[in-house]
C-alpha atoms as a PDB file:
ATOM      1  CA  UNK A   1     105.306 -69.676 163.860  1.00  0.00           C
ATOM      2  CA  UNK A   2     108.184 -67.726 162.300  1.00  0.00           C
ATOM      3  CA  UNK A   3     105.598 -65.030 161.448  1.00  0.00           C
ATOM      4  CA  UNK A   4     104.310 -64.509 165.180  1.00  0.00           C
ATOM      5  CA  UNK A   5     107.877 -64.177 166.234  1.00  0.00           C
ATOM      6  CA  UNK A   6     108.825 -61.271 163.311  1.00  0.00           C
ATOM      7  CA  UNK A   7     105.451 -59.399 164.335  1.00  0.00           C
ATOM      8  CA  UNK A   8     106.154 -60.113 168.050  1.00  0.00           C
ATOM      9  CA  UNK A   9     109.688 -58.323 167.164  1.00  0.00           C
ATOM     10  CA  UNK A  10     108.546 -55.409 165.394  1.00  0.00           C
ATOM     11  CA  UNK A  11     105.640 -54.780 168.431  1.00  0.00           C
ATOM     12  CA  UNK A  12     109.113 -54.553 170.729  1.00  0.00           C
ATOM     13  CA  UNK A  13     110.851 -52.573 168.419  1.00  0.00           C
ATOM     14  CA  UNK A  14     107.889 -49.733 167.619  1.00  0.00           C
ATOM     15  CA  UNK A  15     106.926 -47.233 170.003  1.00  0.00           C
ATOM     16  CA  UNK A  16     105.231 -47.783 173.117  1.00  0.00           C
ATOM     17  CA  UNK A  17     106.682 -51.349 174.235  1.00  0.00           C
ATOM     18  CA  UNK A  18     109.761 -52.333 176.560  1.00  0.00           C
ATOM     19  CA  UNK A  19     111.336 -55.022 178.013  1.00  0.00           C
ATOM     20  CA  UNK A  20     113.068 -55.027 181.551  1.00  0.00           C
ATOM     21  CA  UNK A  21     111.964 -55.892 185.035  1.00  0.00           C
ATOM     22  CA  UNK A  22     108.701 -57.377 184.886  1.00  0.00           C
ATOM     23  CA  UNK A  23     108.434 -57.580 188.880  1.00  0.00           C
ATOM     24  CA  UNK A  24     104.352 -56.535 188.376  1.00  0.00           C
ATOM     25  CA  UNK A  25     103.566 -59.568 185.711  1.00  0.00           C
ATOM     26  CA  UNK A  26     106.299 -61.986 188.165  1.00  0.00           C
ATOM     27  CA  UNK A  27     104.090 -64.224 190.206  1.00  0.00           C
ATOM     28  CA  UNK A  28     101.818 -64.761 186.442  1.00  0.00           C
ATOM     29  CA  UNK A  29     105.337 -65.707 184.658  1.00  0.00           C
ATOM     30  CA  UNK A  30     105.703 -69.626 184.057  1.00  0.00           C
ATOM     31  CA  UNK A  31     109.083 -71.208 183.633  1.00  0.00           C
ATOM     32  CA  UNK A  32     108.781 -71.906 180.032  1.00  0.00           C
ATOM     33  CA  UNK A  33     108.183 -68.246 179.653  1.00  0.00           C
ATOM     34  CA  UNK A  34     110.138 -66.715 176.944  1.00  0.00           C
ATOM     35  CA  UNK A  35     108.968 -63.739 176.170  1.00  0.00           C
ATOM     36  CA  UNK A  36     107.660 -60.904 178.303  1.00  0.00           C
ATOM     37  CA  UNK A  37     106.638 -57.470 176.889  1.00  0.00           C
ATOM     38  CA  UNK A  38     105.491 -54.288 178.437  1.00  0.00           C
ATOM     39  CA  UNK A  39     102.822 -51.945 176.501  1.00  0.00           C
ATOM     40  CA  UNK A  40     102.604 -48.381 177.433  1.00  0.00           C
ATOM     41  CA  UNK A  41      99.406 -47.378 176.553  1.00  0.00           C
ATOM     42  CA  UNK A  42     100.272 -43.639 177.028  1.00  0.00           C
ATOM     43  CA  UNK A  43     103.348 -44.076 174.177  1.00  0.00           C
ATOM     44  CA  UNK A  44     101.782 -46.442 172.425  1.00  0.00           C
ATOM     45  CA  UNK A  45     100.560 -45.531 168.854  1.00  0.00           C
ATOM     46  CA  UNK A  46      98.322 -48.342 167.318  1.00  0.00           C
ATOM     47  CA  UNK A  47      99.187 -47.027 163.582  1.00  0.00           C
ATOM     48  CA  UNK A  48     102.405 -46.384 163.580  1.00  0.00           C
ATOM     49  CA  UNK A  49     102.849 -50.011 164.916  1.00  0.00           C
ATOM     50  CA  UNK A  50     100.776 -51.499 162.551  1.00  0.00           C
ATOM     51  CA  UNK A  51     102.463 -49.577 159.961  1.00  0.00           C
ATOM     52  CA  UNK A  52     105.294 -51.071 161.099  1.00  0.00           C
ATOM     53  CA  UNK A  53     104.265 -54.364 160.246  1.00  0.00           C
ATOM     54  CA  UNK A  54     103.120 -53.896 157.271  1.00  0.00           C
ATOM     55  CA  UNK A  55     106.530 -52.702 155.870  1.00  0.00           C
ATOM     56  CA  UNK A  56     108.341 -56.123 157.401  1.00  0.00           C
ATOM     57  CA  UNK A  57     105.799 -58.153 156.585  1.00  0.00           C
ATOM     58  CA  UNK A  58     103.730 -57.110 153.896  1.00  0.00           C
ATOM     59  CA  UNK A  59     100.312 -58.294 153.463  1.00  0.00           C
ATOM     60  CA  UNK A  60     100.152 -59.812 156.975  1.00  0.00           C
ATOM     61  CA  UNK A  61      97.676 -57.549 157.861  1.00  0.00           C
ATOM     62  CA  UNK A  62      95.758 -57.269 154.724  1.00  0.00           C
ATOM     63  CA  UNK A  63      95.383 -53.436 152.910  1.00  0.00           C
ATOM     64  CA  UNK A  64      91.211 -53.874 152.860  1.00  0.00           C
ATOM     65  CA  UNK A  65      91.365 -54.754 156.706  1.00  0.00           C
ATOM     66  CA  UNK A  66      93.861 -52.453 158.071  1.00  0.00           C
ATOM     67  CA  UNK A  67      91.666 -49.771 158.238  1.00  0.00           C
ATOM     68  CA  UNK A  68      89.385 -51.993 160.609  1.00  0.00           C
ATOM     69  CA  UNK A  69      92.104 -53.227 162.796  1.00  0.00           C
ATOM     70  CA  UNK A  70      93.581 -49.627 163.629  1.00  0.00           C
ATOM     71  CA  UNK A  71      90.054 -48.400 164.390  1.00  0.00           C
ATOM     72  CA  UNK A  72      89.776 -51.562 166.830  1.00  0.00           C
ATOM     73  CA  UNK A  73      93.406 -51.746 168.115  1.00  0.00           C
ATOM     74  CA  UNK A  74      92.913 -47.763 168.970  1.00  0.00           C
ATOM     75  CA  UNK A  75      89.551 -48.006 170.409  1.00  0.00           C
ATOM     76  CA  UNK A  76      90.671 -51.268 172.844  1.00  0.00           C
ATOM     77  CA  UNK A  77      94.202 -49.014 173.712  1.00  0.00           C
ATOM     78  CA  UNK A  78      91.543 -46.289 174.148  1.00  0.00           C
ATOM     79  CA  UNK A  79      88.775 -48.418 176.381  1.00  0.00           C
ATOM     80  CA  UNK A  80      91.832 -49.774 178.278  1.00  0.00           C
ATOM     81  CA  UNK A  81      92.670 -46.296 179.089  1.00  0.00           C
ATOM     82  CA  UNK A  82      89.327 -44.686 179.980  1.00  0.00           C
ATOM     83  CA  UNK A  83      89.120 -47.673 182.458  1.00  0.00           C
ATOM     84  CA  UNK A  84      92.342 -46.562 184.556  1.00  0.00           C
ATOM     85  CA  UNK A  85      94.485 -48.866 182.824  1.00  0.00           C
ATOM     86  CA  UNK A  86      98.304 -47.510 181.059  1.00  0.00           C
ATOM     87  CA  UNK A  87     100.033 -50.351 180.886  1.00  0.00           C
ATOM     88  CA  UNK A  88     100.070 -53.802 179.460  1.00  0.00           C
ATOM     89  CA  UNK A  89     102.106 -57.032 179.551  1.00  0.00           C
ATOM     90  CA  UNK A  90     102.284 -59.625 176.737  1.00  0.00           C
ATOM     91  CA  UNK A  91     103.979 -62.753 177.427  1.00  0.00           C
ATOM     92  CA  UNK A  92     104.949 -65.900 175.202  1.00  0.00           C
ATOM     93  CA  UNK A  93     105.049 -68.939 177.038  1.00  0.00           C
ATOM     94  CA  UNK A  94     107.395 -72.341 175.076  1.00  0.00           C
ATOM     95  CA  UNK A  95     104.164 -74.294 176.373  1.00  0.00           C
ATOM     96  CA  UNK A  96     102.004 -72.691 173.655  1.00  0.00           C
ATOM     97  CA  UNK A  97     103.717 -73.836 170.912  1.00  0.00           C
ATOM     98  CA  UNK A  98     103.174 -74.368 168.087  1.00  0.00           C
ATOM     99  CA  UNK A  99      99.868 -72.016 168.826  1.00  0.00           C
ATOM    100  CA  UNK A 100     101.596 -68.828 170.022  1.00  0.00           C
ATOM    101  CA  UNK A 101      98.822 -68.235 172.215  1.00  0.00           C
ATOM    102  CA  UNK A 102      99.674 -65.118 174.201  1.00  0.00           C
ATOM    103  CA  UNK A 103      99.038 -63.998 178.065  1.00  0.00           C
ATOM    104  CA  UNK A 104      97.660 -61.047 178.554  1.00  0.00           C
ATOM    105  CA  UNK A 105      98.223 -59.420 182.038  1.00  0.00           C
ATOM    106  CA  UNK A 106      96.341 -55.864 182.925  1.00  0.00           C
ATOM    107  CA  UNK A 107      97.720 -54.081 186.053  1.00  0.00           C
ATOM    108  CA  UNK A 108      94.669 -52.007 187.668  1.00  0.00           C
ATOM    109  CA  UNK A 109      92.753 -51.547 190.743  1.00  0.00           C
ATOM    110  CA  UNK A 110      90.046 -50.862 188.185  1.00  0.00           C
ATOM    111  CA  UNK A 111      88.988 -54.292 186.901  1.00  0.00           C
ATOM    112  CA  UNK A 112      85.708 -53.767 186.407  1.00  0.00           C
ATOM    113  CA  UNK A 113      85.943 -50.915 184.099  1.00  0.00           C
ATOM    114  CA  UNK A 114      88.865 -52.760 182.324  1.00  0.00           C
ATOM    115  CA  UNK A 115      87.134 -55.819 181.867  1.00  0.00           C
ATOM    116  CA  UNK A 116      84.394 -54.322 179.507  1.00  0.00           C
ATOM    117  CA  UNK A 117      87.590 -53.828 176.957  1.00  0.00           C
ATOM    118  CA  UNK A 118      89.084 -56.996 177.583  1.00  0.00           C
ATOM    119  CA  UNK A 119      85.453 -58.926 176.884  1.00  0.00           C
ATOM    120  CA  UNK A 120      84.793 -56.813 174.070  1.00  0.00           C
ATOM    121  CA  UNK A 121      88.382 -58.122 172.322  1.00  0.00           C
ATOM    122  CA  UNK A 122      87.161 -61.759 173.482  1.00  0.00           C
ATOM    123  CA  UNK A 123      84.235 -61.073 171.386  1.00  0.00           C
ATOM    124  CA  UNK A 124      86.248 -60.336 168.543  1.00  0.00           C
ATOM    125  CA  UNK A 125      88.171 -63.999 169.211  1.00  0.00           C
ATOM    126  CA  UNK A 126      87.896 -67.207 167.743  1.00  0.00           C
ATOM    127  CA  UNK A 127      85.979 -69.652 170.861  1.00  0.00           C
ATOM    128  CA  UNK A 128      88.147 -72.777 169.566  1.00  0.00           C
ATOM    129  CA  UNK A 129      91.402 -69.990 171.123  1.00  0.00           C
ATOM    130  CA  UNK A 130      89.756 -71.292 174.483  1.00  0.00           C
ATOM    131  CA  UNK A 131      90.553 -67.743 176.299  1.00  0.00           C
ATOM    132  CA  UNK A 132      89.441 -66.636 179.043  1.00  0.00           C
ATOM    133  CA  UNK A 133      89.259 -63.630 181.322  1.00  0.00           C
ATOM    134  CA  UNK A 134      90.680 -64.126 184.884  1.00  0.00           C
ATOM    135  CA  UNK A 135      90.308 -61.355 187.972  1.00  0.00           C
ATOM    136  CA  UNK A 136      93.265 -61.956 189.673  1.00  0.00           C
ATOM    137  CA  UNK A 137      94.890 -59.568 192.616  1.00  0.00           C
ATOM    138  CA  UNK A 138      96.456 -56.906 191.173  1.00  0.00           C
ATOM    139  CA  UNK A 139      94.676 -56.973 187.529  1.00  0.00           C
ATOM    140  CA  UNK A 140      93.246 -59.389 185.230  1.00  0.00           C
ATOM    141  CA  UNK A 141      94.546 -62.206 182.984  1.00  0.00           C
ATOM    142  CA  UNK A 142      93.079 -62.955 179.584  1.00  0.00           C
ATOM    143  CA  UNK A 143      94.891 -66.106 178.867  1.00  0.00           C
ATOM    144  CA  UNK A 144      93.791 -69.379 176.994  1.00  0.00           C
ATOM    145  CA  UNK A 145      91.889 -72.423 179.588  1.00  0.00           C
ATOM    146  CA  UNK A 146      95.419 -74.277 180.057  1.00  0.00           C
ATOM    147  CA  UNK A 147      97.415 -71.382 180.889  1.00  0.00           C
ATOM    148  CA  UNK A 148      95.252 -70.277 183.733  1.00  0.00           C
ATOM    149  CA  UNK A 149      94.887 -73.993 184.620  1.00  0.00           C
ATOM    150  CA  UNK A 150      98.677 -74.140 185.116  1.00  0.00           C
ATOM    151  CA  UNK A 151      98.929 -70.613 186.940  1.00  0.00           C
ATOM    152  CA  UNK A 152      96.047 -71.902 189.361  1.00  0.00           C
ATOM    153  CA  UNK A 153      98.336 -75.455 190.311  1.00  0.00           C
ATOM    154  CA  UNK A 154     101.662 -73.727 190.702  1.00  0.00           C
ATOM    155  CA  UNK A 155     102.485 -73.500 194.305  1.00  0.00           C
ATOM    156  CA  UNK A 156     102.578 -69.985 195.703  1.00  0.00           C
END
């Protein structure tokens, strides 16, 4: 747990990510949200962050992997991109603890040509994570089962 929260810390504090106003990701917040971020994918430099990492918390990404994990975190920041997409949120919910299981919300009127990205990172996941890719009005949500469970009940 305490490791997810440094990383989650250094992805704020590298290039590319912001907090503020979140009115887009709004109606997919929960109340036990606690954290929201916002990735620029224009700004957003995949090794510089994961560098970034790596010098708070070395070996978390390990030296004969990183190599792999750049080429896929550029080419999904990439894919993202080519499909109309600049911008990401990230969000944390208290729910998902001890898990740290985070929401994904992608802003486009594009989702077909952002969902190719998103499945080919669900690809890359663990089935016993339980996520799943949701087409929602404004974007898409790649979120675990429960999450998007929960969203779905919530009165509008």
């Amino acid at each position: 747990m305490m490791k997810s929260l440094i990383v989650l810390t250094m992805l704020l504090l590298t290039s590319g990510v912001s907090l503020g106003q979140a009115t887009e990701i709004s109606p997919y917040l929960e109340s036990s949200t606690a954290v929201v971020a916002k990735l620029d994918l224009e700004r957003l430099d995949v090794p510089q962050t994961l560098a970034a990492i790596n010098q708070v918390i070395p070996g978390l990404i390990p030296e004969q992997a990183l190599g792999q994990v750049k080429l896929l975190g550029g080419g999904l920041v990439g894919a993202l991109r080519s499909g109309g997409v600049n911008q990401v949120y990230i969000s944390f919910s208290t729910l998902e603890i001890p898990q740290v299981r985070p929401c994904l919300f992608v802003p486009t009127a594009q989702p077909d040509a952002a969902t190719e990205a998103l499945q080919a990172v669900m690809a890359l996941l663990p089935p016993d994570l339980g996520y799943k890719l949701a087409k929602v009005d404004d974007g898409l949500l790649l979120a675990t089962g429960d999450v998007l469970e929960r969203l779905q009940q919530r009165p509008s």
